[in-house]
PDB file of N, CA and C in Angstrom:
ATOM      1  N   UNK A   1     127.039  94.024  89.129  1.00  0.00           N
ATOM      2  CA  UNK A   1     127.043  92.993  90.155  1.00  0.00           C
ATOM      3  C   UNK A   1     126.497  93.617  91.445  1.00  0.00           C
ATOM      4  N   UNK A   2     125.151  93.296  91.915  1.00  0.00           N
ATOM      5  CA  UNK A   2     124.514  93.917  92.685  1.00  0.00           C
ATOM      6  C   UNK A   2     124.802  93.421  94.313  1.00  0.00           C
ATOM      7  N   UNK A   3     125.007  94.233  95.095  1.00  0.00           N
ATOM      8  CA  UNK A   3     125.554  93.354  96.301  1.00  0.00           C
ATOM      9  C   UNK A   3     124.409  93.427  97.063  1.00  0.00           C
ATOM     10  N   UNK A   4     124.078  92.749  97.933  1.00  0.00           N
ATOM     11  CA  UNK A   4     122.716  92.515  97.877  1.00  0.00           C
ATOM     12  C   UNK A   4     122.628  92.503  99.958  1.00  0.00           C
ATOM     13  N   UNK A   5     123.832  92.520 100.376  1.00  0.00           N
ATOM     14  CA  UNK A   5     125.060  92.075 101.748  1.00  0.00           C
ATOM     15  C   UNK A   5     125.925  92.208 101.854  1.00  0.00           C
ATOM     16  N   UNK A   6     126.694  92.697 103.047  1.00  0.00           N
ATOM     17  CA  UNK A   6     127.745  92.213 103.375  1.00  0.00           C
ATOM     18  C   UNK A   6     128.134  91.725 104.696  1.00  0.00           C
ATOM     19  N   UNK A   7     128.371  90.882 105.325  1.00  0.00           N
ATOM     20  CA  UNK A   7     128.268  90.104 106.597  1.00  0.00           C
ATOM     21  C   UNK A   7     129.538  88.995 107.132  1.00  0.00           C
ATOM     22  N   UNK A   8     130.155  89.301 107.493  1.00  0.00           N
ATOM     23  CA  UNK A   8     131.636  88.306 108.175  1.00  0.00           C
ATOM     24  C   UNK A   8     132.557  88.475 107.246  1.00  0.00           C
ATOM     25  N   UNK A   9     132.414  89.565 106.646  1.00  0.00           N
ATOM     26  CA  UNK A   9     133.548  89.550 105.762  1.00  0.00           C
ATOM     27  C   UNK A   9     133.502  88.743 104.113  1.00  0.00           C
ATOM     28  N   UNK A  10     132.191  88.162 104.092  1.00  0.00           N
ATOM     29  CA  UNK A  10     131.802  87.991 102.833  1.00  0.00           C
ATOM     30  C   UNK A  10     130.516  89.160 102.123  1.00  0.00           C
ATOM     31  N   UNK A  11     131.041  89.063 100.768  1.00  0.00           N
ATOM     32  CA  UNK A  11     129.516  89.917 100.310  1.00  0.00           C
ATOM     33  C   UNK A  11     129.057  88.422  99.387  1.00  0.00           C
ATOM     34  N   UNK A  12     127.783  89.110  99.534  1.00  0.00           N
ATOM     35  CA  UNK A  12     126.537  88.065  98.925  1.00  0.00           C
ATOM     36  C   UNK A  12     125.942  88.733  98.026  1.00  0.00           C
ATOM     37  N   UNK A  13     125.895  88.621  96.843  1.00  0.00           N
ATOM     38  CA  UNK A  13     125.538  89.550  95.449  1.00  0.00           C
ATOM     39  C   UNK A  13     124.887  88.248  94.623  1.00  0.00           C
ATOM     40  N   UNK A  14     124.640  89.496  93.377  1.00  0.00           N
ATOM     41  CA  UNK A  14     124.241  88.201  92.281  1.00  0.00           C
ATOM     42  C   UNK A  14     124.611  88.978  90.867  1.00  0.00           C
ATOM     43  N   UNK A  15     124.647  88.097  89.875  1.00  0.00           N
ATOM     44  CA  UNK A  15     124.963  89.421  88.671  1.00  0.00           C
ATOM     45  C   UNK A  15     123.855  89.844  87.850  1.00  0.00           C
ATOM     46  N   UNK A  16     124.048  90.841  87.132  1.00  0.00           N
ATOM     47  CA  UNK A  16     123.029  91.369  86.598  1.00  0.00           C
ATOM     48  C   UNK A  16     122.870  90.169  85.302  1.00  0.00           C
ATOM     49  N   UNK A  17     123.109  89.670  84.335  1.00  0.00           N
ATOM     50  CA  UNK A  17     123.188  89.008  83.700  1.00  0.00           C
ATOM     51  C   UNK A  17     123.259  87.604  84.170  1.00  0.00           C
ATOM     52  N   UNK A  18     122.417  87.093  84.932  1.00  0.00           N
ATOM     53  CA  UNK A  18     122.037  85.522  85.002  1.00  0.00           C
ATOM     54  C   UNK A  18     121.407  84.654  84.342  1.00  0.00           C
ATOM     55  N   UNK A  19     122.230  84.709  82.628  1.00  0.00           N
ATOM     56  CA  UNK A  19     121.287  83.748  81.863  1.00  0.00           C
ATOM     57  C   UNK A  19     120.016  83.624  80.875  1.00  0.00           C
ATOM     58  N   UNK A  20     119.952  83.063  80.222  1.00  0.00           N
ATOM     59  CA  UNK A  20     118.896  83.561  79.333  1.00  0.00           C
ATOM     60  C   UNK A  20     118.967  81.787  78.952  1.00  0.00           C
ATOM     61  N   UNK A  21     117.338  81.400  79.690  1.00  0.00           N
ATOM     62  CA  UNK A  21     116.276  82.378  80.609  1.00  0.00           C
ATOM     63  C   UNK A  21     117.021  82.290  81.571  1.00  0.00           C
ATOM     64  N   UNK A  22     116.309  83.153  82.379  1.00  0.00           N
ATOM     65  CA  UNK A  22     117.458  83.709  84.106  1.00  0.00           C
ATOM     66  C   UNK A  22     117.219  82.154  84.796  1.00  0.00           C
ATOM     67  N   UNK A  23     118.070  82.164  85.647  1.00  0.00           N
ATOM     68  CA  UNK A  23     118.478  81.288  86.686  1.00  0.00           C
ATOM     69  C   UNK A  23     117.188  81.387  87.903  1.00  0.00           C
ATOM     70  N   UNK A  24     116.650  80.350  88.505  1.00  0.00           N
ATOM     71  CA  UNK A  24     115.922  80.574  89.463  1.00  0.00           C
ATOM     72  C   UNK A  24     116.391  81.621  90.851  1.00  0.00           C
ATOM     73  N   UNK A  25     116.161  81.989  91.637  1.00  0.00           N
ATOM     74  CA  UNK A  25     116.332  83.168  92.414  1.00  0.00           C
ATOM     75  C   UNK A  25     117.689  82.669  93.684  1.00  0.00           C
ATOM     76  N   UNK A  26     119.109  83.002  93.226  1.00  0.00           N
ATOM     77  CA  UNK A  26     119.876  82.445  94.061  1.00  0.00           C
ATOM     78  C   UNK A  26     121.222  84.038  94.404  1.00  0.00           C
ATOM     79  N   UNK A  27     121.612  83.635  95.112  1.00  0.00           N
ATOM     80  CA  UNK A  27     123.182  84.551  95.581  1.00  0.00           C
ATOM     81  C   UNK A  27     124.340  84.000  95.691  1.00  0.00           C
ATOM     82  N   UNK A  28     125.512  85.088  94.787  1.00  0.00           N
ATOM     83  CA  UNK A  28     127.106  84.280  94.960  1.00  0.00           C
ATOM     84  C   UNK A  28     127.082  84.735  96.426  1.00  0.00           C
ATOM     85  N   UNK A  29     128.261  84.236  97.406  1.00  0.00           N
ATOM     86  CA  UNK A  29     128.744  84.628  98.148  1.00  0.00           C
ATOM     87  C   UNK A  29     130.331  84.260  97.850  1.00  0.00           C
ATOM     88  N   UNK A  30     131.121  85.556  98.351  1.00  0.00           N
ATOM     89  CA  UNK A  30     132.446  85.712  98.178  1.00  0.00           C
ATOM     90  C   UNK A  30     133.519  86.123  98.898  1.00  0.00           C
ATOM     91  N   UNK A  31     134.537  85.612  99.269  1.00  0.00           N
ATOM     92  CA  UNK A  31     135.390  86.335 100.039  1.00  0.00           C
ATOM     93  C   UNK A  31     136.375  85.710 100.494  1.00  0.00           C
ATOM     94  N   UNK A  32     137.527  86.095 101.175  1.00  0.00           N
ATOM     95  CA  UNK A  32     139.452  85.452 100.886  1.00  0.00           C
ATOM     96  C   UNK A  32     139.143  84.464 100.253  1.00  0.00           C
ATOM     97  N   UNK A  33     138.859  84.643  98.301  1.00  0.00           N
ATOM     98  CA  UNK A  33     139.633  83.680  97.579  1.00  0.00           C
ATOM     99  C   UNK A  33     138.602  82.657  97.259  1.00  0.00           C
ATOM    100  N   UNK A  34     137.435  82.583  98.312  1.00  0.00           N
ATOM    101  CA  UNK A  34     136.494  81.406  98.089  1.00  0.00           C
ATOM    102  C   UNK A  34     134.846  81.681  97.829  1.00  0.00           C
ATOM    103  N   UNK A  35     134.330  81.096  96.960  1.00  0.00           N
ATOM    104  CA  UNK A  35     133.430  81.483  96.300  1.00  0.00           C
ATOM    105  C   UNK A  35     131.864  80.323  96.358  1.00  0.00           C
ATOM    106  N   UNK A  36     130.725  80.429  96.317  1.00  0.00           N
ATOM    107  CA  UNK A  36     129.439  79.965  96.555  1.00  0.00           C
ATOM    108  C   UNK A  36     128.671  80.326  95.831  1.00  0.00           C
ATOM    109  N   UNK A  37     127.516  79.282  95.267  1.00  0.00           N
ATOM    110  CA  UNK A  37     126.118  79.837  94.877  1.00  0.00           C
ATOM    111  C   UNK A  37     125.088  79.034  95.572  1.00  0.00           C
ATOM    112  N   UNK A  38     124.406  79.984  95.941  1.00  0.00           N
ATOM    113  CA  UNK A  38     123.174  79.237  97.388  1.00  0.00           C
ATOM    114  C   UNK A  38     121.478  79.415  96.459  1.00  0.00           C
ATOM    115  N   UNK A  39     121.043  78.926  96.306  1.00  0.00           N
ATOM    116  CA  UNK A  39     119.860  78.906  95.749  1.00  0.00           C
ATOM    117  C   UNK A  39     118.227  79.331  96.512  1.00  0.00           C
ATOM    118  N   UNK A  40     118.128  79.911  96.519  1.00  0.00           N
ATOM    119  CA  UNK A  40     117.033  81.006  97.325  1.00  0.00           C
ATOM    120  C   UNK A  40     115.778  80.344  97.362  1.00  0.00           C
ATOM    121  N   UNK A  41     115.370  79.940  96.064  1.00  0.00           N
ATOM    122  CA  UNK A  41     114.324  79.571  96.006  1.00  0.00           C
ATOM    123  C   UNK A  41     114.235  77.690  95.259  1.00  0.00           C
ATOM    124  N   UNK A  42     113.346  76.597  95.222  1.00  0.00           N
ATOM    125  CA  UNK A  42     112.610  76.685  96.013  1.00  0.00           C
ATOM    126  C   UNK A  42     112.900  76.575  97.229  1.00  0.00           C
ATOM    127  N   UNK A  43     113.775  76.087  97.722  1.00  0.00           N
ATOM    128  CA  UNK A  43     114.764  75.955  99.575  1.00  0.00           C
ATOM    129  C   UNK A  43     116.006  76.306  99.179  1.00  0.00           C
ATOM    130  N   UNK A  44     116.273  77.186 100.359  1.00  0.00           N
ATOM    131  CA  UNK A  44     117.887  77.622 100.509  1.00  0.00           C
ATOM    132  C   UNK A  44     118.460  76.445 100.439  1.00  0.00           C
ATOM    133  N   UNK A  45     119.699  75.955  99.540  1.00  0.00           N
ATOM    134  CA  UNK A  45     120.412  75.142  99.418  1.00  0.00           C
ATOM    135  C   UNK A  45     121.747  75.334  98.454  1.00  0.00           C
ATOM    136  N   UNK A  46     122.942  74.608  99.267  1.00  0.00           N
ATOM    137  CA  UNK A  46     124.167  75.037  97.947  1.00  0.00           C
ATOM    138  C   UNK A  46     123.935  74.364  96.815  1.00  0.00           C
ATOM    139  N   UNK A  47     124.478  75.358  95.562  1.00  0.00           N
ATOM    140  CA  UNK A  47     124.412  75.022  94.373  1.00  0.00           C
ATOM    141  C   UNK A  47     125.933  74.362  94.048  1.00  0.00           C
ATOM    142  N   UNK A  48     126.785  75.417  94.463  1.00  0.00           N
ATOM    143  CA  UNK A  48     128.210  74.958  94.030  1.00  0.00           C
ATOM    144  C   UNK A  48     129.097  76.302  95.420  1.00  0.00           C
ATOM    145  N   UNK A  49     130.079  75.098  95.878  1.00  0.00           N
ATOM    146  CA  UNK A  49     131.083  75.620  96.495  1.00  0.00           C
ATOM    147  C   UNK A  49     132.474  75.736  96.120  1.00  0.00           C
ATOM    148  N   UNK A  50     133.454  76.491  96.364  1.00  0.00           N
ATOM    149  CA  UNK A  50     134.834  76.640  96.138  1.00  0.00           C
ATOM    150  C   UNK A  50     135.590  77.039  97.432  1.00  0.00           C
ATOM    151  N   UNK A  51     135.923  76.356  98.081  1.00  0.00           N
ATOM    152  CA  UNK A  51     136.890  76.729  98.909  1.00  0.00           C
ATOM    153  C   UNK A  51     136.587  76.935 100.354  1.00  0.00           C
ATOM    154  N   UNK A  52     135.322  77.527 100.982  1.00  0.00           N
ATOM    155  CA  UNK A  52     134.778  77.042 101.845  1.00  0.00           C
ATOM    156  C   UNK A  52     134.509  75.414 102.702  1.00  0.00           C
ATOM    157  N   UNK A  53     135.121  75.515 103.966  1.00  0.00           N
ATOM    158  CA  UNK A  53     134.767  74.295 104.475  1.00  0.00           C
ATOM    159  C   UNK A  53     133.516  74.133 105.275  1.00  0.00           C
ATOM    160  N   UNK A  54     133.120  72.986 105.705  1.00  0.00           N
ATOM    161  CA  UNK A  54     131.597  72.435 106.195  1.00  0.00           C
ATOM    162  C   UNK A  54     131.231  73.435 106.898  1.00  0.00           C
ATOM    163  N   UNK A  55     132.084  73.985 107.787  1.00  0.00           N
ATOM    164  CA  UNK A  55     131.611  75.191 108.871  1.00  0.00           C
ATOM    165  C   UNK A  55     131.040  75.767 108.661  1.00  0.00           C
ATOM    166  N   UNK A  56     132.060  77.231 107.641  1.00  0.00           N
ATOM    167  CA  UNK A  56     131.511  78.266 107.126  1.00  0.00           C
ATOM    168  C   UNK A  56     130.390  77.795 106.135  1.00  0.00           C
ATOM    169  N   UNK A  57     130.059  76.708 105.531  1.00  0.00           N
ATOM    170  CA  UNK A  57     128.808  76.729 104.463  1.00  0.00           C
ATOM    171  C   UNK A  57     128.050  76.661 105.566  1.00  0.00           C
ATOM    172  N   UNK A  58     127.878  76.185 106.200  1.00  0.00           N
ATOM    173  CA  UNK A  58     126.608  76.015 107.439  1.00  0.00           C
ATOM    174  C   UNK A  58     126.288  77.463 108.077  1.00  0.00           C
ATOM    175  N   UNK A  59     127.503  78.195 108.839  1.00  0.00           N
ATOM    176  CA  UNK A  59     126.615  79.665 108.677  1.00  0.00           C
ATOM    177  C   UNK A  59     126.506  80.380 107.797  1.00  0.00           C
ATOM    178  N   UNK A  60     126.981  80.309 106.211  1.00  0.00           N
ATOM    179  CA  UNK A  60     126.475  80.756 105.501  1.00  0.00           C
ATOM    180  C   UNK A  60     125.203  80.903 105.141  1.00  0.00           C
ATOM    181  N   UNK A  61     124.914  79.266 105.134  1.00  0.00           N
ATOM    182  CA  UNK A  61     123.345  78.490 105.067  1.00  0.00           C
ATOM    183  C   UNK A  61     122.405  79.482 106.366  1.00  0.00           C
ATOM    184  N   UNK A  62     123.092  79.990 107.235  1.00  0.00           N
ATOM    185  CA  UNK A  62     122.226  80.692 108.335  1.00  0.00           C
ATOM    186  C   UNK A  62     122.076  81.905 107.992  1.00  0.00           C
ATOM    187  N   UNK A  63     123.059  82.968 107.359  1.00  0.00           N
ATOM    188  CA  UNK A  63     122.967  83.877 107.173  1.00  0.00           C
ATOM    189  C   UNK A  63     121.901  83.884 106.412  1.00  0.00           C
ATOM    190  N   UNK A  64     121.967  83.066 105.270  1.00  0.00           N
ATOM    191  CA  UNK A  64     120.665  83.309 104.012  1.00  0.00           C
ATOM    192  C   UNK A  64     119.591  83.281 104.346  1.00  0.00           C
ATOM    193  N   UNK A  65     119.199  82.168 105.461  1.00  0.00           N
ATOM    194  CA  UNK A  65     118.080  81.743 105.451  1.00  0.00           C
ATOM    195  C   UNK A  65     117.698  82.908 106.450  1.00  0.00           C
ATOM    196  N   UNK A  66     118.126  83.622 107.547  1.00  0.00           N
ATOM    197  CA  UNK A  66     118.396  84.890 108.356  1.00  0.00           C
ATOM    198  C   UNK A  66     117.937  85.959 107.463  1.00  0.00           C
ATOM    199  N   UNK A  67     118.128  86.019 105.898  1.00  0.00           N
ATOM    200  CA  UNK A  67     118.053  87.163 105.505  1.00  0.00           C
ATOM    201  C   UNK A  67     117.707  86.687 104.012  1.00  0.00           C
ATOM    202  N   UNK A  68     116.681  85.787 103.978  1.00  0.00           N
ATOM    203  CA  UNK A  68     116.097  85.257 102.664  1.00  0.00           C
ATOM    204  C   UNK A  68     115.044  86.625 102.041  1.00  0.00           C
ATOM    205  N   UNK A  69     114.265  87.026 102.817  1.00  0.00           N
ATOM    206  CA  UNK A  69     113.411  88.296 102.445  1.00  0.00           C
ATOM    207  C   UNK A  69     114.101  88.620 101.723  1.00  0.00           C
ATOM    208  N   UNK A  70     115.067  89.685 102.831  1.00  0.00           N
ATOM    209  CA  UNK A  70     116.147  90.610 102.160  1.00  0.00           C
ATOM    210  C   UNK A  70     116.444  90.621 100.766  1.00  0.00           C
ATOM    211  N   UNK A  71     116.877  89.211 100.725  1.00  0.00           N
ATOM    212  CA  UNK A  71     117.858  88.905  99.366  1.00  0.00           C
ATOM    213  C   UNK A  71     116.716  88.873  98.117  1.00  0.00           C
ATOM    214  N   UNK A  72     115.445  87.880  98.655  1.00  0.00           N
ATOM    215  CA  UNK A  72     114.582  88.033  97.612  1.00  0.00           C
ATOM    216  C   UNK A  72     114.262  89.170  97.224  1.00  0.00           C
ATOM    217  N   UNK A  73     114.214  89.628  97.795  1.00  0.00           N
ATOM    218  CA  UNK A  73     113.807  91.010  97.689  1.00  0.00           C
ATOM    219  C   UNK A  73     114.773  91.950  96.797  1.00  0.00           C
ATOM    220  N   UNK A  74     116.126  92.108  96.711  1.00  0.00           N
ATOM    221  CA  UNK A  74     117.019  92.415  96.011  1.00  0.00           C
ATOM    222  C   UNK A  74     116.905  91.576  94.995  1.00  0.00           C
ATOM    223  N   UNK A  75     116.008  90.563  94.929  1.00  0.00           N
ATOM    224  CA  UNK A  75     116.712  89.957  93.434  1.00  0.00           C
ATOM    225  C   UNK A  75     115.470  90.073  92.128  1.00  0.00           C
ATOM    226  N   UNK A  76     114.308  90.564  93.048  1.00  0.00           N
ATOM    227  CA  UNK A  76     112.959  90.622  92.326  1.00  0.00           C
ATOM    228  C   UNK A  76     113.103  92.059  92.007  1.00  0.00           C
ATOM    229  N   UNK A  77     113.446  92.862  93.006  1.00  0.00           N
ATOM    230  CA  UNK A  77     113.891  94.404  92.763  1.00  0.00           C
ATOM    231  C   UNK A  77     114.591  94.406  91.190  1.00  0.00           C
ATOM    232  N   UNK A  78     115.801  93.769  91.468  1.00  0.00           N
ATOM    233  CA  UNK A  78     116.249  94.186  90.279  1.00  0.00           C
ATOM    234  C   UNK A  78     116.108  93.730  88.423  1.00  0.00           C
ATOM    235  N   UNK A  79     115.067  92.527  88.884  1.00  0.00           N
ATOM    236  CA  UNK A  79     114.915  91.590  88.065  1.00  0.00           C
ATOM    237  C   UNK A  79     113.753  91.735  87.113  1.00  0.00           C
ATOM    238  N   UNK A  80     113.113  92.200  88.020  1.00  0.00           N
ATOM    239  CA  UNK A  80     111.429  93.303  88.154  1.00  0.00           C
ATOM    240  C   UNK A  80     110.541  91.752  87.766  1.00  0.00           C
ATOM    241  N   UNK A  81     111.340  90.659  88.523  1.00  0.00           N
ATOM    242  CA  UNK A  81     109.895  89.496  88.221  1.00  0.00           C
ATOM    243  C   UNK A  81     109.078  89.100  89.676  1.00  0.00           C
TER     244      UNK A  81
END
């Protein structure tokens, strides 16, 4: 489980095993208890939330889009596509 971030007290990872065929290019985010999948590509957008309210998904939604390179970049790195 590659962490890909860590920022407000959440980490933003993805797992090594996403599927067969893999999942288009997205990140969990995690932390006290509550859990996210944000979808990278083709537009940052939530996939599925747990426990997070409107707030925090909205700077979440900032962080990603703040650090979409980044993440792509960790996810092609490890993906080698």
């Amino acid at each position: 489980m590659p962490v890909a971030l860590r920022q407000g007290g959440l980490r933003y990872y993805f797992f090594s095993n996403e599927g067969q065929p893999p999942e288009p290019p997205h990140i969990h985010v995690k932390g006290g208890g509550r859990d996210a999948k944000i979808w990278l590509e083709p537009a940052i957008s939530i996939a599925d939330s747990y426990g997070f309210n409107p707030r925090e998904l909205s700077n979440i939604l900032r962080v990603v889009e703040d650090n979409r390179d980044l993440l792509l970049k960790a996810w092609h790195d490890h993906f080698g596509n």
